[in-house]
C-alpha atoms as a PDB file:
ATOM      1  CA  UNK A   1      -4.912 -24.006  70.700  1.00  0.00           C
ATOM      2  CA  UNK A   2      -8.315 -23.657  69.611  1.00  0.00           C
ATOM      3  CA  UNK A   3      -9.453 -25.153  66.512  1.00  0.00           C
ATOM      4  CA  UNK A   4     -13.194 -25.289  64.699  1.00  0.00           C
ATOM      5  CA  UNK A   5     -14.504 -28.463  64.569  1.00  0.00           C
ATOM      6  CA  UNK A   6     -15.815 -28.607  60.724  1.00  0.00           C
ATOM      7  CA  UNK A   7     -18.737 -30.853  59.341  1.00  0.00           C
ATOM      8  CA  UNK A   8     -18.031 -33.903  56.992  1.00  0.00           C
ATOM      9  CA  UNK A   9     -20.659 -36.135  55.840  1.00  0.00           C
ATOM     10  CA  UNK A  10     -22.390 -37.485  58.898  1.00  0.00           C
ATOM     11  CA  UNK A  11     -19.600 -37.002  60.890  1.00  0.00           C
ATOM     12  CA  UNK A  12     -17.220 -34.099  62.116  1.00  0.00           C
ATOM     13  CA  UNK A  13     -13.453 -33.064  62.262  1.00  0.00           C
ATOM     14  CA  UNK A  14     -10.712 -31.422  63.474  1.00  0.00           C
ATOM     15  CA  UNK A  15      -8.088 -30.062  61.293  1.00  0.00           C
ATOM     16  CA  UNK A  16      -4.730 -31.321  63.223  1.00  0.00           C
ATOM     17  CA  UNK A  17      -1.680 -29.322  62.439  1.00  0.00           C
ATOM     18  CA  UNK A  18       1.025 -30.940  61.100  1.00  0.00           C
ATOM     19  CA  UNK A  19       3.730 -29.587  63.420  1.00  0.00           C
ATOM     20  CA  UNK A  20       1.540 -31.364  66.238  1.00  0.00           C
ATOM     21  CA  UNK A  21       1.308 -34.803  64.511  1.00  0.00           C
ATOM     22  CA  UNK A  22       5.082 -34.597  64.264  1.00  0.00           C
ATOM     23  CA  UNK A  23       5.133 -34.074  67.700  1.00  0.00           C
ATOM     24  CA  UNK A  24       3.324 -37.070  69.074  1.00  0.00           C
ATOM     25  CA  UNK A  25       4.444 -39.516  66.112  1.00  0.00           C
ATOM     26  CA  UNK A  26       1.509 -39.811  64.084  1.00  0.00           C
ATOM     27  CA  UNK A  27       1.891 -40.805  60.246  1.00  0.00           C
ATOM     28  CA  UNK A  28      -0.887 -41.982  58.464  1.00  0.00           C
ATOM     29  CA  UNK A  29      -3.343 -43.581  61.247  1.00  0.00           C
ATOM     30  CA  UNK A  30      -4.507 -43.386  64.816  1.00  0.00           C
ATOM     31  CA  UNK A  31      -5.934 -45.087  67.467  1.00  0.00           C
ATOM     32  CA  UNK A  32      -9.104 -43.107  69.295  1.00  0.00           C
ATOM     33  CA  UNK A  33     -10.436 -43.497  72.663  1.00  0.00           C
ATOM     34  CA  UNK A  34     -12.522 -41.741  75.028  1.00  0.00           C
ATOM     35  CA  UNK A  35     -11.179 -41.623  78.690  1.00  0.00           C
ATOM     36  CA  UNK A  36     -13.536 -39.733  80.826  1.00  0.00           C
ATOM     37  CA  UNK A  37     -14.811 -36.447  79.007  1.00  0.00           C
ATOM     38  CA  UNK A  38     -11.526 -36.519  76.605  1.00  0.00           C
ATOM     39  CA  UNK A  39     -10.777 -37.893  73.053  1.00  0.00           C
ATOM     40  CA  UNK A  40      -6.959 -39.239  73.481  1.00  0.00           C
ATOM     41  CA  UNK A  41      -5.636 -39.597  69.896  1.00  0.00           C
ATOM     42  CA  UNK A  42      -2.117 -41.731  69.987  1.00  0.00           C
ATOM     43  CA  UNK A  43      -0.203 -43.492  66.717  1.00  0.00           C
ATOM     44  CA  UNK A  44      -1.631 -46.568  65.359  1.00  0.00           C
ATOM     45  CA  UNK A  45       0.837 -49.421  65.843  1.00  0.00           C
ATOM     46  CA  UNK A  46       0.135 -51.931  62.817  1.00  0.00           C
ATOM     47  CA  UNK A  47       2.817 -54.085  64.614  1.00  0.00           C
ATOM     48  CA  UNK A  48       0.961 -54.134  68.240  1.00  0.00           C
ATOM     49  CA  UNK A  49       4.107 -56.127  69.170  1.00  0.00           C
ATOM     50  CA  UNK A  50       6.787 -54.437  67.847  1.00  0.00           C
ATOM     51  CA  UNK A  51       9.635 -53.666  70.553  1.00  0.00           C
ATOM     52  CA  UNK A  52       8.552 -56.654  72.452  1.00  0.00           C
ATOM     53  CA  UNK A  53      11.749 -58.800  71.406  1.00  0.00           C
ATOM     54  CA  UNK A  54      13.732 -55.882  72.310  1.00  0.00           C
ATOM     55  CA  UNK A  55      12.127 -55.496  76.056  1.00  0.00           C
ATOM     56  CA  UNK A  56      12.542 -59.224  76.653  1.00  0.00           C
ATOM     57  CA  UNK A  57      16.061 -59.420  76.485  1.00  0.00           C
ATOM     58  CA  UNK A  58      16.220 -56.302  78.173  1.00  0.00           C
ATOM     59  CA  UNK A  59      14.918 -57.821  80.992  1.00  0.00           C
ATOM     60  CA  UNK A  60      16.889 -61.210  80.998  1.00  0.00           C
ATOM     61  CA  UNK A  61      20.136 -59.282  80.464  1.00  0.00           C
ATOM     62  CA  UNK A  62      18.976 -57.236  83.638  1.00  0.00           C
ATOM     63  CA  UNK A  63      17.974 -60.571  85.358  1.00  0.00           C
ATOM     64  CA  UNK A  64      14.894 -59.904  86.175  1.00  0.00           C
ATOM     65  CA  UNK A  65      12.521 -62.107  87.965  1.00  0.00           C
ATOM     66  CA  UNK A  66       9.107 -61.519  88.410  1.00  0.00           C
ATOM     67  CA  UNK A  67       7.921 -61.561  91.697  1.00  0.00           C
ATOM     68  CA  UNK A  68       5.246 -64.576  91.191  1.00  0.00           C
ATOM     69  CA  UNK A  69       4.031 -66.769  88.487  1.00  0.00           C
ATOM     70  CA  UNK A  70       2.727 -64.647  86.093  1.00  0.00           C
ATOM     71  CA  UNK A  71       0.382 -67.235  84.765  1.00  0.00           C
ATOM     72  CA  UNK A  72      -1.139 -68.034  88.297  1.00  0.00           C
ATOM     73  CA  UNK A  73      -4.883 -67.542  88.642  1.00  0.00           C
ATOM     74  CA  UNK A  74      -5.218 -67.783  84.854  1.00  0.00           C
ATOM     75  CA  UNK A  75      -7.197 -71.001  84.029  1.00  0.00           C
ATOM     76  CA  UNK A  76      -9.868 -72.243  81.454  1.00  0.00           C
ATOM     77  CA  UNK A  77     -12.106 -75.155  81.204  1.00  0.00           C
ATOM     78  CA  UNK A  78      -9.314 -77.519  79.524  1.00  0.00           C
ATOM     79  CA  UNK A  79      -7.407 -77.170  82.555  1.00  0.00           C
ATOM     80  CA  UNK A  80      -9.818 -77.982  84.911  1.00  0.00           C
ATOM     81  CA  UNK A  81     -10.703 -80.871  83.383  1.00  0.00           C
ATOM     82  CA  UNK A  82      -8.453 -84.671  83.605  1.00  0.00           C
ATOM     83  CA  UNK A  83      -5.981 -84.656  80.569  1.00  0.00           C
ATOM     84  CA  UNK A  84      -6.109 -87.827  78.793  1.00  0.00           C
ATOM     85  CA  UNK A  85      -2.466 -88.297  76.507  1.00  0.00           C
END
């Protein structure tokens, strides 16, 4: 689908038919990035950890393990340095 990309302001835009927002899920905003030489439009989450409850006990009802410490290899300055209690 070809569509005319229309001046506004300083800016320009893209009129995005409704039928295609429906599609992918978007309301009211989006989030925009540029990967390579292509805008990739996707549905703003204003919850960026919604569904994560839900995946946990996904997981621990599937038992699953991961396959090293996740947290290994991730250190600051605090923990380099003697803790005093």
């Amino acid at each position: 689908m070809v569509q005319v990309i229309r001046k506004i302001g300083n800016s320009s835009g893209v009129i995005i038919p409704k039928t295609i927002l429906e599609q992918v899920g978007i309301e009211k905003e989006v989030e925009m990035e540029v990967v390579g030489n292509t805008i990739v439009l996707m549905p703003h989450k204003s919850h960026p950890r919604e569904g994560w409850e839900g995946a946990f006990q996904t997981a621990i009802a599937a038992e699953e393990v991961p396959e090293n410490d996740v947290m290994e290899g991730i250190a600051n300055d605090f923990d380099n340095t003697d803790w005093e209690w």
